[in-house]
C-alpha atoms as a PDB file:
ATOM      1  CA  UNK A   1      18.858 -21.672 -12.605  1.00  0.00           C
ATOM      2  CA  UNK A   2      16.898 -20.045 -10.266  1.00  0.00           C
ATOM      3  CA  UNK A   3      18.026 -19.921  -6.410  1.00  0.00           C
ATOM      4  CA  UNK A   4      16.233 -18.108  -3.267  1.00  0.00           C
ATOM      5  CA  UNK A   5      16.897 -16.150  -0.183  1.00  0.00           C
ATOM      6  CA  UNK A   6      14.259 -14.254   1.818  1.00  0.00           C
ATOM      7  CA  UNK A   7      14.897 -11.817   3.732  1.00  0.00           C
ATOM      8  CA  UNK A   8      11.742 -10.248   6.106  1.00  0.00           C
ATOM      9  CA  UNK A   9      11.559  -6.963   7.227  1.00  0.00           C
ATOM     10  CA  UNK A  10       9.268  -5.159   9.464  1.00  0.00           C
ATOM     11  CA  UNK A  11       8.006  -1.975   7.983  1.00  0.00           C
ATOM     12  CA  UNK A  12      10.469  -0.113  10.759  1.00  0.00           C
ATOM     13  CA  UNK A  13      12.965  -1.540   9.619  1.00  0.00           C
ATOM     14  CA  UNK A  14      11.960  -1.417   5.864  1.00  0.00           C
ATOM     15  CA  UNK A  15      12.167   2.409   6.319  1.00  0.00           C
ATOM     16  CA  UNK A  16      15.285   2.903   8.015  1.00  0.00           C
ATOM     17  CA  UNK A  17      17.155   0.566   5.087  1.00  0.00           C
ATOM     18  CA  UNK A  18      15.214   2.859   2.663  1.00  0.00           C
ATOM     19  CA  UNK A  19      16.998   5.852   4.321  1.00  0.00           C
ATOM     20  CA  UNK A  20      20.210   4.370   4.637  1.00  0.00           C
ATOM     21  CA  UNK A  21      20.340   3.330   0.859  1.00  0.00           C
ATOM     22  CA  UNK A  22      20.038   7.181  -0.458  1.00  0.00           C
ATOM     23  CA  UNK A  23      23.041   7.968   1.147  1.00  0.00           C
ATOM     24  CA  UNK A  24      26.728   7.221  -0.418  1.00  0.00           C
ATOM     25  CA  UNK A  25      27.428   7.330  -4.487  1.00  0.00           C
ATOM     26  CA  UNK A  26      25.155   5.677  -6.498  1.00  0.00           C
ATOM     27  CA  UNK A  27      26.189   3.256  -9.208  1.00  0.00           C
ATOM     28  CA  UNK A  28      24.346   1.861 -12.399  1.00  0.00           C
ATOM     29  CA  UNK A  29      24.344  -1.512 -13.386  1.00  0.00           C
ATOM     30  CA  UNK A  30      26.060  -2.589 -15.971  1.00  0.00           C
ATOM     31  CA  UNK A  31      24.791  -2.664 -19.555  1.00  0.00           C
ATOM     32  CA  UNK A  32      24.451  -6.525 -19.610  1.00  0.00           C
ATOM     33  CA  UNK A  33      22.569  -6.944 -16.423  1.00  0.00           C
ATOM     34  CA  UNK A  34      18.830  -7.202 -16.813  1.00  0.00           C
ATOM     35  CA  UNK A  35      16.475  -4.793 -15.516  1.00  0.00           C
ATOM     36  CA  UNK A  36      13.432  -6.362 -13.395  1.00  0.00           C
ATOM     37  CA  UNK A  37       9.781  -4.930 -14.721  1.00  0.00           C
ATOM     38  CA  UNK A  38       6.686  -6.029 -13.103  1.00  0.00           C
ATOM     39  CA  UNK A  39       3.942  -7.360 -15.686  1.00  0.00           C
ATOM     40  CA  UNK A  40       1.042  -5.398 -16.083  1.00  0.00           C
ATOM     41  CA  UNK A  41      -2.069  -6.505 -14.249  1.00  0.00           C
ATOM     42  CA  UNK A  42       0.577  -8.567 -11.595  1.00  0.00           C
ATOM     43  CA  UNK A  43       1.771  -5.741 -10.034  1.00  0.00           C
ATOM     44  CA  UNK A  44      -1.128  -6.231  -7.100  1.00  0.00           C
ATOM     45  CA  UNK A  45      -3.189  -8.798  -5.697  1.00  0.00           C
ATOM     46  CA  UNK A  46      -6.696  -8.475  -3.501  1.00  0.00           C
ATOM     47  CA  UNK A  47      -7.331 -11.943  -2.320  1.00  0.00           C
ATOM     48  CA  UNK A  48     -10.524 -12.935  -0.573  1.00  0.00           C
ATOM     49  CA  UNK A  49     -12.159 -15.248   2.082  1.00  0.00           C
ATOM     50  CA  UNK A  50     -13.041 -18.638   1.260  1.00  0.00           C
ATOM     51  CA  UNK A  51     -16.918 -18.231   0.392  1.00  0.00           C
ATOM     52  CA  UNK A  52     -19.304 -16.713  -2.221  1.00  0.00           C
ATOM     53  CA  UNK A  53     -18.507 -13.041  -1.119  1.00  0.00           C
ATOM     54  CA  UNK A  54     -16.631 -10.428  -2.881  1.00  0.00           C
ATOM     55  CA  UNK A  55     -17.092  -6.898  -1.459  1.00  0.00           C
ATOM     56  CA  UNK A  56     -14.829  -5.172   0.061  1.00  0.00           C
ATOM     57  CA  UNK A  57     -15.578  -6.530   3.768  1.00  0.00           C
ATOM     58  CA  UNK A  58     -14.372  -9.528   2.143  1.00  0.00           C
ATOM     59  CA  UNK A  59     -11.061  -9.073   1.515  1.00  0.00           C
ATOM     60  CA  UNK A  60      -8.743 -11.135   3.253  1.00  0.00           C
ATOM     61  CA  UNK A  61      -5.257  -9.518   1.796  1.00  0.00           C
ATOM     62  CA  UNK A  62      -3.502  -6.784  -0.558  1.00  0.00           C
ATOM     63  CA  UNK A  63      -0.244  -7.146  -1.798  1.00  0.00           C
ATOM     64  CA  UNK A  64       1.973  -5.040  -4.169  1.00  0.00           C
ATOM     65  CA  UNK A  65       5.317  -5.183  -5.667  1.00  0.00           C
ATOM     66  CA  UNK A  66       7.073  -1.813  -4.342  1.00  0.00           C
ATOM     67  CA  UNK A  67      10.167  -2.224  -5.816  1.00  0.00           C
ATOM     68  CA  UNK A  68      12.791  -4.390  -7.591  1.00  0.00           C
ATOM     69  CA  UNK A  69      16.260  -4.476  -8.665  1.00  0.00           C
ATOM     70  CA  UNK A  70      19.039  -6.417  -9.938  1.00  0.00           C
ATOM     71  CA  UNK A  71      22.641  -6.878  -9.476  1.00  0.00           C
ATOM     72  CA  UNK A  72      25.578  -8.669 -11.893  1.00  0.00           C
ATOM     73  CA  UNK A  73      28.747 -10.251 -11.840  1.00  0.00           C
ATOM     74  CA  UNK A  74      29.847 -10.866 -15.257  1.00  0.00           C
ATOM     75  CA  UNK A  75      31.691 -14.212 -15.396  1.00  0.00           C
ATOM     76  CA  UNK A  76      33.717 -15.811 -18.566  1.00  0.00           C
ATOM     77  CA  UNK A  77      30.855 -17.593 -19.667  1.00  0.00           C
ATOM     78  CA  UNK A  78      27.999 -16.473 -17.768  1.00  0.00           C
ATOM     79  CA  UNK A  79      26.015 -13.565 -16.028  1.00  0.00           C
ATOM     80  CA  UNK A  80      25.466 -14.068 -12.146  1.00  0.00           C
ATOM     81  CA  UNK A  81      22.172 -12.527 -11.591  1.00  0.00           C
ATOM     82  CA  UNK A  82      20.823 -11.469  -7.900  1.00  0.00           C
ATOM     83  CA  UNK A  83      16.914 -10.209  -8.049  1.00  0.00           C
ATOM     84  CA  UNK A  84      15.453  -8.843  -5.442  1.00  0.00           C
ATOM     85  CA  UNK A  85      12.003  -7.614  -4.799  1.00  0.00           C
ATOM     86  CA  UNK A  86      10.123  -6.055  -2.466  1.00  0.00           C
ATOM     87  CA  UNK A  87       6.639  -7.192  -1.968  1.00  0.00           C
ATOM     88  CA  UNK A  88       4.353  -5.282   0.625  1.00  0.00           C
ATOM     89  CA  UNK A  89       0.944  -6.748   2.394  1.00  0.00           C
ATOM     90  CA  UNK A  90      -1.741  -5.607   3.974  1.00  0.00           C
ATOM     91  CA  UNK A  91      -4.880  -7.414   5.876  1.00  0.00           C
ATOM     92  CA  UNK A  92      -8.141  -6.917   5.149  1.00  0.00           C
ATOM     93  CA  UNK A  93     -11.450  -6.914   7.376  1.00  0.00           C
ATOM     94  CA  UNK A  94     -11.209 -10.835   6.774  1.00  0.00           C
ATOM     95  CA  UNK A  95      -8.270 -11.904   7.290  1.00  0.00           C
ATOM     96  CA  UNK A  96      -7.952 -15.160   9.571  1.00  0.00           C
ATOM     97  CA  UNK A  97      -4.609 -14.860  12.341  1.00  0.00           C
ATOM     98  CA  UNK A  98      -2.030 -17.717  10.352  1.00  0.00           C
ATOM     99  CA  UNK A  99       0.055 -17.605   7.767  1.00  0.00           C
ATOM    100  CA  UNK A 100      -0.659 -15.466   4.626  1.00  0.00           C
ATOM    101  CA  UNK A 101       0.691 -16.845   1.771  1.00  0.00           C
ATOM    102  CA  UNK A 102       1.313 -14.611  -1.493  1.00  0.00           C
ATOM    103  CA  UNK A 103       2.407 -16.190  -4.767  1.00  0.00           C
ATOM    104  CA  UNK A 104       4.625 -14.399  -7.029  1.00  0.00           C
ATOM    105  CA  UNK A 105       6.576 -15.615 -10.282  1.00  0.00           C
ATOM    106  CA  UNK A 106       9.991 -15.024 -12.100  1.00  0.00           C
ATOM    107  CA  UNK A 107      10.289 -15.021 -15.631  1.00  0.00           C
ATOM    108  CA  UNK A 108      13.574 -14.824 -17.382  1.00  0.00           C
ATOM    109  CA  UNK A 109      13.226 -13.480 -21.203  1.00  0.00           C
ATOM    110  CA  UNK A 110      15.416 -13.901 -23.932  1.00  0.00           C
ATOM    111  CA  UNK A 111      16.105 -11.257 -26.768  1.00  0.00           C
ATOM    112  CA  UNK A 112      13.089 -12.908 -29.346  1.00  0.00           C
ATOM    113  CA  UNK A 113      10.857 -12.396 -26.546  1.00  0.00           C
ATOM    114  CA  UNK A 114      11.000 -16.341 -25.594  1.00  0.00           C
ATOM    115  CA  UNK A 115      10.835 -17.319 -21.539  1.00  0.00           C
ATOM    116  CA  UNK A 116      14.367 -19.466 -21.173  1.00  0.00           C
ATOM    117  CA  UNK A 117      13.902 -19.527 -17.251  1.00  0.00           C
ATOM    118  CA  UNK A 118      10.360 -19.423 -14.808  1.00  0.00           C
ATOM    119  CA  UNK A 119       9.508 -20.347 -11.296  1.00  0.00           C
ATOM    120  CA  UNK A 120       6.944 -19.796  -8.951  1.00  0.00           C
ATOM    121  CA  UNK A 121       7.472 -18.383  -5.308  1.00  0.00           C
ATOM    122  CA  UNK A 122       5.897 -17.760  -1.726  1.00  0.00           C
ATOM    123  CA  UNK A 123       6.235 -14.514  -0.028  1.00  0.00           C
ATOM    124  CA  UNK A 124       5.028 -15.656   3.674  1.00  0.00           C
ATOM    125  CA  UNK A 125       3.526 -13.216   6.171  1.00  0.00           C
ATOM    126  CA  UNK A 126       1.699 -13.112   9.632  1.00  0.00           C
ATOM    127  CA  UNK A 127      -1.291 -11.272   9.232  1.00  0.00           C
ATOM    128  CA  UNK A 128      -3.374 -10.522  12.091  1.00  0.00           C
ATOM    129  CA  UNK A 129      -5.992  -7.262  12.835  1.00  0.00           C
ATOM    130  CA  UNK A 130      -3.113  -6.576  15.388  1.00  0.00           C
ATOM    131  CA  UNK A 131      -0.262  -6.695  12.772  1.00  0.00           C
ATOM    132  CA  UNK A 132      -2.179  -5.715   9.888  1.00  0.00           C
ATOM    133  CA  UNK A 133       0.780  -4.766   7.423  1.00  0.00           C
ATOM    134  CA  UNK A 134       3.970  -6.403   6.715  1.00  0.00           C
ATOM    135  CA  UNK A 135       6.660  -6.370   3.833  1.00  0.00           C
ATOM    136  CA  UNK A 136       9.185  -8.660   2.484  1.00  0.00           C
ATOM    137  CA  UNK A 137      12.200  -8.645   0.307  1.00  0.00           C
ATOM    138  CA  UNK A 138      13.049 -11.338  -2.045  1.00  0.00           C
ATOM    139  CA  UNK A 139      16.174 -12.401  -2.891  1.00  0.00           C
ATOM    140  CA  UNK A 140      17.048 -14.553  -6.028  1.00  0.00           C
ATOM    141  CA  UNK A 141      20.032 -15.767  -7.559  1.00  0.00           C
ATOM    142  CA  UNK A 142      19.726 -16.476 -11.488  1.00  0.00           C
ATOM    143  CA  UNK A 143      22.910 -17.652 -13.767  1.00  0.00           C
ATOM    144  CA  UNK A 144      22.429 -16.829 -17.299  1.00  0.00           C
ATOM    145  CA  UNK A 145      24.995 -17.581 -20.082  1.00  0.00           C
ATOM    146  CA  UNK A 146      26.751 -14.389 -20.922  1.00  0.00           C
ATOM    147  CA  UNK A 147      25.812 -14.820 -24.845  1.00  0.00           C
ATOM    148  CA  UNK A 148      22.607 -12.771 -25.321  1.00  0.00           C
ATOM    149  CA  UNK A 149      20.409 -10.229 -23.944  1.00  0.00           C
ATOM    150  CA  UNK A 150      17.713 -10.495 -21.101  1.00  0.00           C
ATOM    151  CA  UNK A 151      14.853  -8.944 -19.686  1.00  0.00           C
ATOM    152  CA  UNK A 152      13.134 -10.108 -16.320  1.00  0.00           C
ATOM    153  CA  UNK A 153       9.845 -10.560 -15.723  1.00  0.00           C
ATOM    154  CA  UNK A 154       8.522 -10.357 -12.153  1.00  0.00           C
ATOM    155  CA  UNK A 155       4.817 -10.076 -10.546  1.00  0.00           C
ATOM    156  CA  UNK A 156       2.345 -11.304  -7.966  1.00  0.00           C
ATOM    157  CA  UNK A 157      -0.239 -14.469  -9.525  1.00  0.00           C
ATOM    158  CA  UNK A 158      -3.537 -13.659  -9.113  1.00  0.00           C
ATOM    159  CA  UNK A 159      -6.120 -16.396 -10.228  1.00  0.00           C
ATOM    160  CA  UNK A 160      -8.523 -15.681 -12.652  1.00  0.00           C
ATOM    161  CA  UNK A 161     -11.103 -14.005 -10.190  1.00  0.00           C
ATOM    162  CA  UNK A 162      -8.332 -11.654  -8.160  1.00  0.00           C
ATOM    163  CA  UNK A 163      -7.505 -10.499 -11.874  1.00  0.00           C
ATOM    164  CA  UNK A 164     -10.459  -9.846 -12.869  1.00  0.00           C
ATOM    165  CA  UNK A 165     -11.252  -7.790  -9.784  1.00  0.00           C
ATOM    166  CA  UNK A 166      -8.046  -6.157 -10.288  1.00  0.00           C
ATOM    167  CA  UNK A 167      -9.118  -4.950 -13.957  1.00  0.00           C
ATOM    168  CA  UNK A 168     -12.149  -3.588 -12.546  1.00  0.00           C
ATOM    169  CA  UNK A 169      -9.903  -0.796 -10.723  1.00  0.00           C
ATOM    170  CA  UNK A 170     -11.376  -1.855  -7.611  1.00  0.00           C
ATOM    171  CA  UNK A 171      -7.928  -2.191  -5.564  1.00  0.00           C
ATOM    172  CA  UNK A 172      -7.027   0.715  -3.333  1.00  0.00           C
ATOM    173  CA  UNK A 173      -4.086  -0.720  -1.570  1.00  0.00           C
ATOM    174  CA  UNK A 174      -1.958   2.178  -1.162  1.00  0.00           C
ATOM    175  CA  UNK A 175       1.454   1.553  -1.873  1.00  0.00           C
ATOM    176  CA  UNK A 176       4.240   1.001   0.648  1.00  0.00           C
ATOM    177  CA  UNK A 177       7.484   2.766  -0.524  1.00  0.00           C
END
């Protein structure tokens, strides 16, 4: 089961967690919680305008993962899993003032390599040309039962034409750390 919490952040504020979160003592996660990796070729989207263009003036958003993690609690019979995962956005020279919505996915892998959990998510912005960058952090809450190993698959969901665009190398969206 897959539960959500967002939590938005304004890049400000993004930085001055990121600071405050290298201080203290750090601690690893146990050996039976699953590690978050980002699929390859989902790790960015470029969306574009509604319309037959696709050049760069066209771009209506970029978004990247910039970061993920997991945390455990280790119950009798099952694993209490919290995700979270930063996803960062910028506008492009077409983006329209309204919401911006970027779609993202959670995949929950068992040891043969078999998806036992999946859902799909929004990561909402307000993209403007006078608030052209924003970032969010996603927060999930998975229960798995304690019996087996896991992996987690995370990543943005282009459509078939932002992937292909993406496999061209075209995307420069630098990322926000």
């Amino acid at each position: 089961m897959i539960g959500r919490k967002l939590v938005f952040f304004s890049p400000v504020a993004a930085v001055t967690l990121l600071l405050a979160a290298c201080g203290g003592s750090s601690t690893e996660a146990p050996t039976y919680c699953p590690t978050p990796f980002t699929v390859t070729d989902a790790e960015r989207l470029t969306h574009f305008k509604d319309g037959p263009g696709r050049d760069p003036r066209d771009i209506a958003y970029e978004a990247v993962v910039s970061g993920s993690r997991t945390s455990c609690e280790a119950l009798k019979t099952q694993i209490n899993v919290t995700l979270v995962m930063r996803i960062s956005v910028s506008a492009g020279p077409s983006v329209v003032a309204g919401p911006t919505r970027v779609p993202y996915f959670v995949r929950v892998i068992d040891g043969s390599g078999r998806i036992v959990q999946g859902q799909e998510f929004t990561a909402d912005f307000r993209l403007s040309t006078a608030n052209p960058r924003g970032s969010s952090q996603e927060e999930l809450s998975l229960t798995l039962p304690r019996d087996g190993a896991y992996r987690i698959a995370i990543g943005l969901k282009p459509t078939a034409e932002e992937l292909n665009y993406n496999r061209r190398g075209v995307n420069n969206l630098p990322t926000q750390r």
